[in-house]
Protein backbone atom coordinates (compact mmCIF):
# COMPACT_ATOMS: atom_id res chain seq x y z
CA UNK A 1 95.55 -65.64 14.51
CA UNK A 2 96.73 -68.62 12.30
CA UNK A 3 95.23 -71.02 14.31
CA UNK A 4 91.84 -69.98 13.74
CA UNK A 5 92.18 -70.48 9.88
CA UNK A 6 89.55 -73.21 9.05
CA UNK A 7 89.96 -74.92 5.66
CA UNK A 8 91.73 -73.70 2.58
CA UNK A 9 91.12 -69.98 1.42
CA UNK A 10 88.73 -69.72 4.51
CA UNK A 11 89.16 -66.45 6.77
CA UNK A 12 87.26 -65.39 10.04
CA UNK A 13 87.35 -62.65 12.24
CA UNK A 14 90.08 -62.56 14.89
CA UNK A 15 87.61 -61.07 17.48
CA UNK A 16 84.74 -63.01 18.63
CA UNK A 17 81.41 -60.88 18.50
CA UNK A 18 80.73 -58.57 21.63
CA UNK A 19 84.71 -58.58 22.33
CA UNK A 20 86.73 -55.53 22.62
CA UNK A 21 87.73 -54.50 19.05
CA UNK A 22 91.35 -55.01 18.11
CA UNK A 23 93.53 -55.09 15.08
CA UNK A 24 92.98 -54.43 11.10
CA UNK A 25 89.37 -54.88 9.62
CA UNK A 26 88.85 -56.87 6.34
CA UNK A 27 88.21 -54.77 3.31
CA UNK A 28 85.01 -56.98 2.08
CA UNK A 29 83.06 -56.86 -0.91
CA UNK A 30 79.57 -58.01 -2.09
CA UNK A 31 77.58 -59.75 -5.23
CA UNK A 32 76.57 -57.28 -7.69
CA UNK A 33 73.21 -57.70 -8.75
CA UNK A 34 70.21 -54.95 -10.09
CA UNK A 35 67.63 -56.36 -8.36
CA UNK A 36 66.90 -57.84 -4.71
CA UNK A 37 67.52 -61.35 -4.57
CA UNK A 38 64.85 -63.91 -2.77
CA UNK A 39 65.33 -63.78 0.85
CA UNK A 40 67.26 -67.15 1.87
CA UNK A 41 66.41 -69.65 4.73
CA UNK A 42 66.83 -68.34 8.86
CA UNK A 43 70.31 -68.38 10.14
CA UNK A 44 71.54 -69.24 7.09
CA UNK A 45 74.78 -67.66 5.40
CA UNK A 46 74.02 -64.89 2.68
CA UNK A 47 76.42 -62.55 0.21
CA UNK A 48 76.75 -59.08 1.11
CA UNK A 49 74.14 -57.19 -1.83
CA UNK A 50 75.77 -54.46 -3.66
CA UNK A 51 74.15 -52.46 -6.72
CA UNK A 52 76.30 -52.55 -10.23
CA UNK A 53 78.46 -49.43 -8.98
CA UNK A 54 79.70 -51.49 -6.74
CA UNK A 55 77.71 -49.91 -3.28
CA UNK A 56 76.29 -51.80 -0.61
CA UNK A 57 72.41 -52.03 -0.06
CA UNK A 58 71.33 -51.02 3.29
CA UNK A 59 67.52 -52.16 3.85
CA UNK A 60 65.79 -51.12 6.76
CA UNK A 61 62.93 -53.02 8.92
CA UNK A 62 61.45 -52.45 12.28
CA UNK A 63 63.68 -54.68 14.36
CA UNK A 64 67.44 -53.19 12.65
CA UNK A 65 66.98 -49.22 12.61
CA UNK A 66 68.75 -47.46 9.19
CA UNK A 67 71.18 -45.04 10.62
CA UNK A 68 72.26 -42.58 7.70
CA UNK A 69 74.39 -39.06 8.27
CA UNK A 70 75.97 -36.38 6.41
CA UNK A 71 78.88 -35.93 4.64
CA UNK A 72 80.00 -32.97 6.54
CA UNK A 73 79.74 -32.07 10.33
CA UNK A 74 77.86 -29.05 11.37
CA UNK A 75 78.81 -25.31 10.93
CA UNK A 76 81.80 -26.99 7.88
CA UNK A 77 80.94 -25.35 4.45
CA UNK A 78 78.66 -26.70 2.47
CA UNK A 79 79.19 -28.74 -0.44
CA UNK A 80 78.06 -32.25 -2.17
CA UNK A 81 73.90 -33.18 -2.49
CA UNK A 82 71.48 -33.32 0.20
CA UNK A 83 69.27 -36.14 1.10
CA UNK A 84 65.54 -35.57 0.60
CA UNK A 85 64.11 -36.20 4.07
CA UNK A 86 60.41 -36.95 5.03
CA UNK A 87 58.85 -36.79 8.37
CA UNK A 88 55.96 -38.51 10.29
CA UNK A 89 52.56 -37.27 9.55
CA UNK A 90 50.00 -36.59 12.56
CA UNK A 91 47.00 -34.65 12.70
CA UNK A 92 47.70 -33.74 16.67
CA UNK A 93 50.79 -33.09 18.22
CA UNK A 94 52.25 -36.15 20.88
CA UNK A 95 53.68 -35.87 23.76
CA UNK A 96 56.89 -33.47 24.03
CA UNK A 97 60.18 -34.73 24.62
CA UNK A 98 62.74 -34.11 27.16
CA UNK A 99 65.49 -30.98 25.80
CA UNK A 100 68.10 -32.40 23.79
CA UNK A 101 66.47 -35.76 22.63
CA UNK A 102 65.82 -36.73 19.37
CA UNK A 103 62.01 -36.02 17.87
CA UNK A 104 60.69 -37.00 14.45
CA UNK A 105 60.41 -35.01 11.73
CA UNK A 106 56.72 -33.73 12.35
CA UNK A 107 54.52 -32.98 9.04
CA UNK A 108 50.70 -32.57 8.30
CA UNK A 109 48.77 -35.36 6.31
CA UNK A 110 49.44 -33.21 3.46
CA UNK A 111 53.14 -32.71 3.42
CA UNK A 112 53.63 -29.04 5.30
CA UNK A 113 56.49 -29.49 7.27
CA UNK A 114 56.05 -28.60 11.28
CA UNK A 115 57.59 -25.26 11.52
CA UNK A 116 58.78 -23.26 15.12
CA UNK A 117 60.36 -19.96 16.08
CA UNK A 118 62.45 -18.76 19.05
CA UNK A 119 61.12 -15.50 21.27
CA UNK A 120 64.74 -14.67 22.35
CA UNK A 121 64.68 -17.51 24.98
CA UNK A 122 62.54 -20.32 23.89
CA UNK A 123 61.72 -22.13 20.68
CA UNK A 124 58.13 -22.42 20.09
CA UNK A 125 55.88 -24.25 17.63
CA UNK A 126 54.41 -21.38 15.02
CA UNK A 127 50.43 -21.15 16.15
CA UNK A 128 48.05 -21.34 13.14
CA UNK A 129 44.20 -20.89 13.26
CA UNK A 130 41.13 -23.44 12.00
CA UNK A 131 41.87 -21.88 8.44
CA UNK A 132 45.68 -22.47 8.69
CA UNK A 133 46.04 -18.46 8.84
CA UNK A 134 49.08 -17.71 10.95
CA UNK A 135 48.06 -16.34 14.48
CA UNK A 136 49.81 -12.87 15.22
CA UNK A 137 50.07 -11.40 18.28
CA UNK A 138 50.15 -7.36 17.78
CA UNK A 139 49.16 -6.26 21.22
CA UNK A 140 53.10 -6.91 22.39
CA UNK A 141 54.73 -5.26 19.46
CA UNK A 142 55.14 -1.58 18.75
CA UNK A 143 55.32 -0.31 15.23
CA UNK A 144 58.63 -0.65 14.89
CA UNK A 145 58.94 -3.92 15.12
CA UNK A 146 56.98 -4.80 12.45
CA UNK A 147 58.91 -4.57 8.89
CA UNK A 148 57.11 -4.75 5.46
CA UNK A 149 59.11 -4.86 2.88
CA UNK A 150 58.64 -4.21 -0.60
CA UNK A 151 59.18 -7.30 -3.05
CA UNK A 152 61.46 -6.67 -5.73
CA UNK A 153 62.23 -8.18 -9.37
CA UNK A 154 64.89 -10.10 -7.75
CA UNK A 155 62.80 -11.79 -4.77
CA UNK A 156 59.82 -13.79 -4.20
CA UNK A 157 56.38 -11.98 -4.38
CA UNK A 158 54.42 -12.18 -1.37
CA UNK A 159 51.19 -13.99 -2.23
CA UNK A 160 47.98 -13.63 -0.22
CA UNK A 161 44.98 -16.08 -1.59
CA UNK A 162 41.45 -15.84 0.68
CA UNK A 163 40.26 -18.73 3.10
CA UNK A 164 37.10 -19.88 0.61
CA UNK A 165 37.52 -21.32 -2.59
CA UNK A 166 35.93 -20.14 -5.91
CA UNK A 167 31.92 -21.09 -5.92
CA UNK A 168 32.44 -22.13 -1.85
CA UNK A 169 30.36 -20.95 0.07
CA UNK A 170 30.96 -17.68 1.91
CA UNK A 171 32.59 -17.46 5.36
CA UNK A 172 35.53 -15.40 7.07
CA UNK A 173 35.60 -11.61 6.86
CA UNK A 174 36.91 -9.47 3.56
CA UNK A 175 39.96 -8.15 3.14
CA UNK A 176 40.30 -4.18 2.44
CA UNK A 177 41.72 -3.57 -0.66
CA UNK A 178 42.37 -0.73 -2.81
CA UNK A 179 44.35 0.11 -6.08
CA UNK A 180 46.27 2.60 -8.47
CA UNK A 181 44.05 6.27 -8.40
CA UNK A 182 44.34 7.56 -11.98
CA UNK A 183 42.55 10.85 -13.78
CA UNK A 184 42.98 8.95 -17.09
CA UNK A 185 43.78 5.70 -18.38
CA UNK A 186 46.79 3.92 -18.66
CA UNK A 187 48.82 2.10 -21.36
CA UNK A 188 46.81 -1.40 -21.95
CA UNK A 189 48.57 -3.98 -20.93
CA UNK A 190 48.74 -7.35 -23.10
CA UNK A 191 46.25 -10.09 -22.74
CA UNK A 192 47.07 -12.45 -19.63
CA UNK A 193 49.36 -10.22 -18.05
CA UNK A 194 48.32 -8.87 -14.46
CA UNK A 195 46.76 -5.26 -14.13
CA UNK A 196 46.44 -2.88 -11.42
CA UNK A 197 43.04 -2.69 -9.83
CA UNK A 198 42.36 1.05 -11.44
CA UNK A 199 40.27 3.99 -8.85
CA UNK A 200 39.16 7.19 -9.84
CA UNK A 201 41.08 10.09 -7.25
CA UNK A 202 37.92 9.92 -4.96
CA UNK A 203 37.92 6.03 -5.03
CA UNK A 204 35.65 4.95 -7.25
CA UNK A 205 36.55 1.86 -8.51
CA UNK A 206 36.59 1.39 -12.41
CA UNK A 207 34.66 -1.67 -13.39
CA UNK A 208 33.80 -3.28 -16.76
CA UNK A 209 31.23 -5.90 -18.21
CA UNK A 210 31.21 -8.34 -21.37
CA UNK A 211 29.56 -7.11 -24.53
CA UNK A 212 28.86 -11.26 -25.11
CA UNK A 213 32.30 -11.62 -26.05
CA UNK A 214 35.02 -8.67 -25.63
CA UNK A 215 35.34 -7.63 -22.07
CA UNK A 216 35.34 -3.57 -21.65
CA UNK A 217 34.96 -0.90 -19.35
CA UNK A 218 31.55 0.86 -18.39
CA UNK A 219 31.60 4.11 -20.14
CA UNK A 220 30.46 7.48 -18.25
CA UNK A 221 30.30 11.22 -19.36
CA UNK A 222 32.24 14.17 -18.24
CA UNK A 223 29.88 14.45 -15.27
CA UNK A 224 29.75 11.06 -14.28
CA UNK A 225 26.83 9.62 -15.56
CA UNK A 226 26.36 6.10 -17.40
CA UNK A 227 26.32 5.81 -20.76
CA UNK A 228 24.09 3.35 -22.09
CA UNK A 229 22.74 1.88 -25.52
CA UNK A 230 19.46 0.98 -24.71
CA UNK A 231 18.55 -1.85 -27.42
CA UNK A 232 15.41 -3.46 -26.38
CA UNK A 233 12.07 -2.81 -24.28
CA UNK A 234 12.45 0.86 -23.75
CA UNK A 235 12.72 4.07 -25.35
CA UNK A 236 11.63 7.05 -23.35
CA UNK A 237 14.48 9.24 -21.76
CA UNK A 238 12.62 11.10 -18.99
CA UNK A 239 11.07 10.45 -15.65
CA UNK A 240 9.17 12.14 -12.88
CA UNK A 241 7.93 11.46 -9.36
CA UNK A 242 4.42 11.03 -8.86
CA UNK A 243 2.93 14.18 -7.90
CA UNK A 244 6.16 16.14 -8.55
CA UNK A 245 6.74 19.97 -9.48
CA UNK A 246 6.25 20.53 -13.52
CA UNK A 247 7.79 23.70 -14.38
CA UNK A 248 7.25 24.80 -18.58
CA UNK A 249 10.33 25.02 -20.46
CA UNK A 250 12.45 23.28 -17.97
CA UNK A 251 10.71 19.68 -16.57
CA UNK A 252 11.54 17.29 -19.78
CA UNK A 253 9.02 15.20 -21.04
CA UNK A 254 8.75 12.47 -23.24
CA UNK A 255 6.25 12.05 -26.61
CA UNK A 256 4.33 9.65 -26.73
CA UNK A 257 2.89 7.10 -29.90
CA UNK A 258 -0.19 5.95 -30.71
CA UNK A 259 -1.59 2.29 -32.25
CA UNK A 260 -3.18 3.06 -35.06
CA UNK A 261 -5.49 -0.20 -35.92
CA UNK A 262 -8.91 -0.29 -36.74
CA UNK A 263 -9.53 -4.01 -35.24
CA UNK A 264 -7.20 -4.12 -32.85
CA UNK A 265 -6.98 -7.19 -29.94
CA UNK A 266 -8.57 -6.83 -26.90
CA UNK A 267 -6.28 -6.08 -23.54
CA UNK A 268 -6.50 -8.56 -20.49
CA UNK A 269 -7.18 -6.73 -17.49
CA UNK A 270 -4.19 -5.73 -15.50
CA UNK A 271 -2.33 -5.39 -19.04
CA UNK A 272 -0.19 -2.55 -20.46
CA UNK A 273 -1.17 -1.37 -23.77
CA UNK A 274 -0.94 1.44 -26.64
CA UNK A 275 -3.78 4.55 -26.90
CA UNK A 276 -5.47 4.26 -29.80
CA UNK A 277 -5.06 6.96 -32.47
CA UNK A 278 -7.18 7.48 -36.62
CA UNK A 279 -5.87 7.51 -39.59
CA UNK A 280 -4.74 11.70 -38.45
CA UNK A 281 -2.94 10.83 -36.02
CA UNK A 282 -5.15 11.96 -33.52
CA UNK A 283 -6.08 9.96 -29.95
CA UNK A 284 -9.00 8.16 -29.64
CA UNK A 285 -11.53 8.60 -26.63
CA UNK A 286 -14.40 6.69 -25.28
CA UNK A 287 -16.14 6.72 -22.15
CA UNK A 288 -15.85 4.18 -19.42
CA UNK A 289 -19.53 3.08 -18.93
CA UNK A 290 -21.10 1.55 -22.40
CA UNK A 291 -24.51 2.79 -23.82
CA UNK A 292 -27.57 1.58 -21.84
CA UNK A 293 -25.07 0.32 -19.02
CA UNK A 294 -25.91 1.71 -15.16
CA UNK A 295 -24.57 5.32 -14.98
CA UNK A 296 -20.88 5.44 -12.84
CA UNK A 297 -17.61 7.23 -12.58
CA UNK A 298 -16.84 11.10 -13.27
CA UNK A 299 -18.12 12.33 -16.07
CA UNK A 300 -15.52 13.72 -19.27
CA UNK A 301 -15.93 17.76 -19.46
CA UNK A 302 -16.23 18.80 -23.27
CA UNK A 303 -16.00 21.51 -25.06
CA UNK A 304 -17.53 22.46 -29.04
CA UNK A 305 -16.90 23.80 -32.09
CA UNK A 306 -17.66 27.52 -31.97
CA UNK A 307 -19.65 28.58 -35.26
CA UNK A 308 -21.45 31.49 -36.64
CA UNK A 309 -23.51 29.56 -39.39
CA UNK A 310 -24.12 26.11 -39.61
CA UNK A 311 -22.17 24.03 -41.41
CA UNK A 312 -23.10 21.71 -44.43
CA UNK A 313 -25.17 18.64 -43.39
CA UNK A 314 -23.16 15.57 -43.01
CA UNK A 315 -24.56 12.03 -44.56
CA UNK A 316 -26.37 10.02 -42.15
CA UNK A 317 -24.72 8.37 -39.21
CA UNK A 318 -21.60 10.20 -39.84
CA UNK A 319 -19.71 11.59 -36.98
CA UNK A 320 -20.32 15.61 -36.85
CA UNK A 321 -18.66 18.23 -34.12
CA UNK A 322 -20.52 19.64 -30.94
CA UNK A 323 -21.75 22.82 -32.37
CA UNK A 324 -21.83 26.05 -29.79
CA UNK A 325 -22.12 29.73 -30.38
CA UNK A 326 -18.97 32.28 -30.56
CA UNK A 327 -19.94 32.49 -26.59
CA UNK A 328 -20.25 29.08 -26.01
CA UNK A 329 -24.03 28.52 -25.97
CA UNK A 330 -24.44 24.95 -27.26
CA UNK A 331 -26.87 23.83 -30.41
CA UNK A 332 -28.97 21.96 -29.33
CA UNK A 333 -31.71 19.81 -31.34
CA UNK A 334 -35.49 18.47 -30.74
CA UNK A 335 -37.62 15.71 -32.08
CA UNK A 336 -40.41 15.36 -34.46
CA UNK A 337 -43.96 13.16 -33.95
CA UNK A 338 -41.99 11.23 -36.15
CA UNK A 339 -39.11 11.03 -34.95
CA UNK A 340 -37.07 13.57 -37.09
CA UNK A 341 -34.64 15.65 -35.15
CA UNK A 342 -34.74 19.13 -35.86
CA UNK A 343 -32.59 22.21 -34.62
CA UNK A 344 -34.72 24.20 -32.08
CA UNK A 345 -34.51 27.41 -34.22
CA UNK A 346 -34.15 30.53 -32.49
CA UNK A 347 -34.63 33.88 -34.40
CA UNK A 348 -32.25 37.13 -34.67
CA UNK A 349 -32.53 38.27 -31.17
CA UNK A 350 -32.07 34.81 -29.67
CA UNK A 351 -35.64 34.05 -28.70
CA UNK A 352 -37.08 30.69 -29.15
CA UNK A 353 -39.37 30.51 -32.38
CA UNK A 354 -42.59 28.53 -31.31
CA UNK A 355 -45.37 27.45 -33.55
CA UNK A 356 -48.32 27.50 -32.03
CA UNK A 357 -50.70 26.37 -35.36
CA UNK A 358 -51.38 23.00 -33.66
CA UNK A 359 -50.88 23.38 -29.84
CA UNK A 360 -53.75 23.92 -27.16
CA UNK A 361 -52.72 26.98 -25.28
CA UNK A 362 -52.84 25.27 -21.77
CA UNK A 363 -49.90 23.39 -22.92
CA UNK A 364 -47.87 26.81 -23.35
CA UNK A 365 -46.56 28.76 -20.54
CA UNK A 366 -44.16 31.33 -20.33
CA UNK A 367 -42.70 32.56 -16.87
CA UNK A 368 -45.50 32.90 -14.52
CA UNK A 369 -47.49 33.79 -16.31
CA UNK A 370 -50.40 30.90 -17.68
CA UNK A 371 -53.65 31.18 -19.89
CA UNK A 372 -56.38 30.39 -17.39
CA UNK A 373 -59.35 29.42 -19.49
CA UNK A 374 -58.13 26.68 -22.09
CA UNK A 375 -59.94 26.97 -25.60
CA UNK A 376 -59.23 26.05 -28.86
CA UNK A 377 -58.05 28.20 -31.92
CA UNK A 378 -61.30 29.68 -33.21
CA UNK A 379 -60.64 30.63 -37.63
CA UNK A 380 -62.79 34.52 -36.35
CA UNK A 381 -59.95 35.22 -33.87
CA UNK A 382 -58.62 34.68 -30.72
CA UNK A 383 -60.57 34.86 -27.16
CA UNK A 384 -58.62 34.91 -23.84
């Protein structure tokens, strides 16, 4: 209306506010500016706050809700950019509201987005456990409705990660897995890239260690049987159970070495240590109970060295070999008045060879029978 111009170039409205709307609107514009200008005085007049392009700022606050939509209605094609929404982030679910109202946008403290499904009539919230591991129900479904399909090239690879962490520790149950059964090896494939977890036809899996730096797989023979290298602390090949059947030619055994040493270091008791062999290569032996200590234990069965003459005499103190007869009697040896050991001689049938020169007769006897009336050696003869 032209009465209601006030003043020279000034313009208002031609509907008061909260009036039914009528007639042409204004086209308006705004003061360009990159930056939010300081907030002016209450009630007071203020320019409409466009950016450089020339579009108006909309700020939103708690009393004057934002209310932004699409570009196109629902079900028209798409086309132009969408806007990047949010949601409101609760750790419980509220209240529900009544069908057909608006609800937020519901996400976790973490971002995931609130996600539902429909079961032909209703539209449900999707149940997760304590672990965030989708809940299915399989005792309504038959086999047919349940579809696995095989990820291609062209599509996204289903990805399954566990419910613990690396170095957590343990909870939850395993899951089964299995891999690729071969007879032989495959191509390798290049470092970094993924591999097949590789199974022998009867399952075994094939494993692999670190030699300190390369990683490679455990080697076996053509029966099965580990290979190994062994570089340290062992040696032997071959063991037995205790007590178990020996049979010649067939049980293996292992040789054994000797320390030869002729000041070697004692062993503390409950210690391992090496037999003792001489400068021959031959084992040393010694009793277990030292000379002049109390008799105990089992005593060592020995044998001798079977002669027909005696051999040459050795220097004194020198070792020398148990002598015994071609039929085993043993040599044996007797001691002077002073001291010097002798061979008891025995003459060409065996018997023992006595001298009598310098003996009393009562201190001879022979079987049962015993001289009765003791006398001495008379130079005349001999009375009984």
């Amino acid at each position: 209306m032209a009465d209601q111009q006030r003043g020279l170039g000034e313009r208002v409205g031609n509907e008061a506010h909260d009036a039914t709307d009528t007639g042409n609107p204004l086209k308006v514009g705004g003061h360009a500016n990159a930056a939010l200008r300081s907030a002016v005085g209450e009630d007071d007049r203020v320019d409409l706050s466009c950016d450089l392009a020339g579009q108006a700022r909309v700020i939103n606050d708690v009393s004057t809700p934002l209310f932004v939509m699409g570009e196109l209605v629902h079900s028209a094609v798409d086309s132009g950019n969408p806007i990047k929404i949010g949601g409101r982030a609760l750790a419980s679910l509220g209240l529900a509201v009544s069908s057909g109202d608006r609800h937020d946008a519901i996400m976790s403290q973490t971002g995931g987005l609130l996600m539902a499904g429909n079961d032909g009539s209703n539209i449900l919230n999707i149940e997760l456990n304590a672990f965030g591991q989708i809940e299915v129900d399989l005792a309504a479904q038959s086999l047919a409705d349940i579809t696995v399909s095989q990820a291609t090239a062209a599509s996204f690879n289903a990805q399954v990660q566990g419910n613990t962490a690396h170095n957590d520790a343990d909870v939850g149950n395993p899951v089964k897995v299995g891999g690729i059964a071969l007879s032989v090896l495959s191509s390798a494939v290049s470092v970094g890239d993924r591999h097949d977890t590789i199974m022998s036809l009867t399952g075994g899996i094939l494993s692999s260690g670190v030699d300190g730096t390369n990683i490679r797989n455990i080697a076996v023979n053509s029966s099965g049987q580990l290979e190994v290298d062994i570089i340290g602390g062992g040696g032997g090949g071959t063991s037995e159970t205790d007590n178990s059947v020996f049979t010649g030619g067939t049980t293996a055994v292992t040789p054994i070495g000797a320390l030869f040493d002729n000041s070697p270091p004692t062993i503390t008791d409950g210690r391992i240590g090496a037999p003792r062999m001489d400068s021959e290569r031959a084992l040393l032996m010694v009793g277990n109970v030292a000379h002049t200590a109390v008799d105990s234990g089992n005593p060592i069965k020995t044998g001798s060295r079977a002669r027909s003459t005696l051999d040459s005499a050795v220097s004194l103190n020198d070792r020398h070999d148990d002598i015994s007869t071609l039929t085993g009697g043993r040599l044996i040896a007797g001691v002077e008045a002073d001291d010097t050991l002798q061979n008891i001689r025995v003459n060409a049938a065996g018997r023992l060879e006595v001298d009598i020169s310098s003996q009393l007769l009562a201190n001879i006897s022979v079987g049962q029978a015993t001289v009765h009336t003791p006398q001495p050696i008379h130079r005349t003869g001999l009375t009984v």
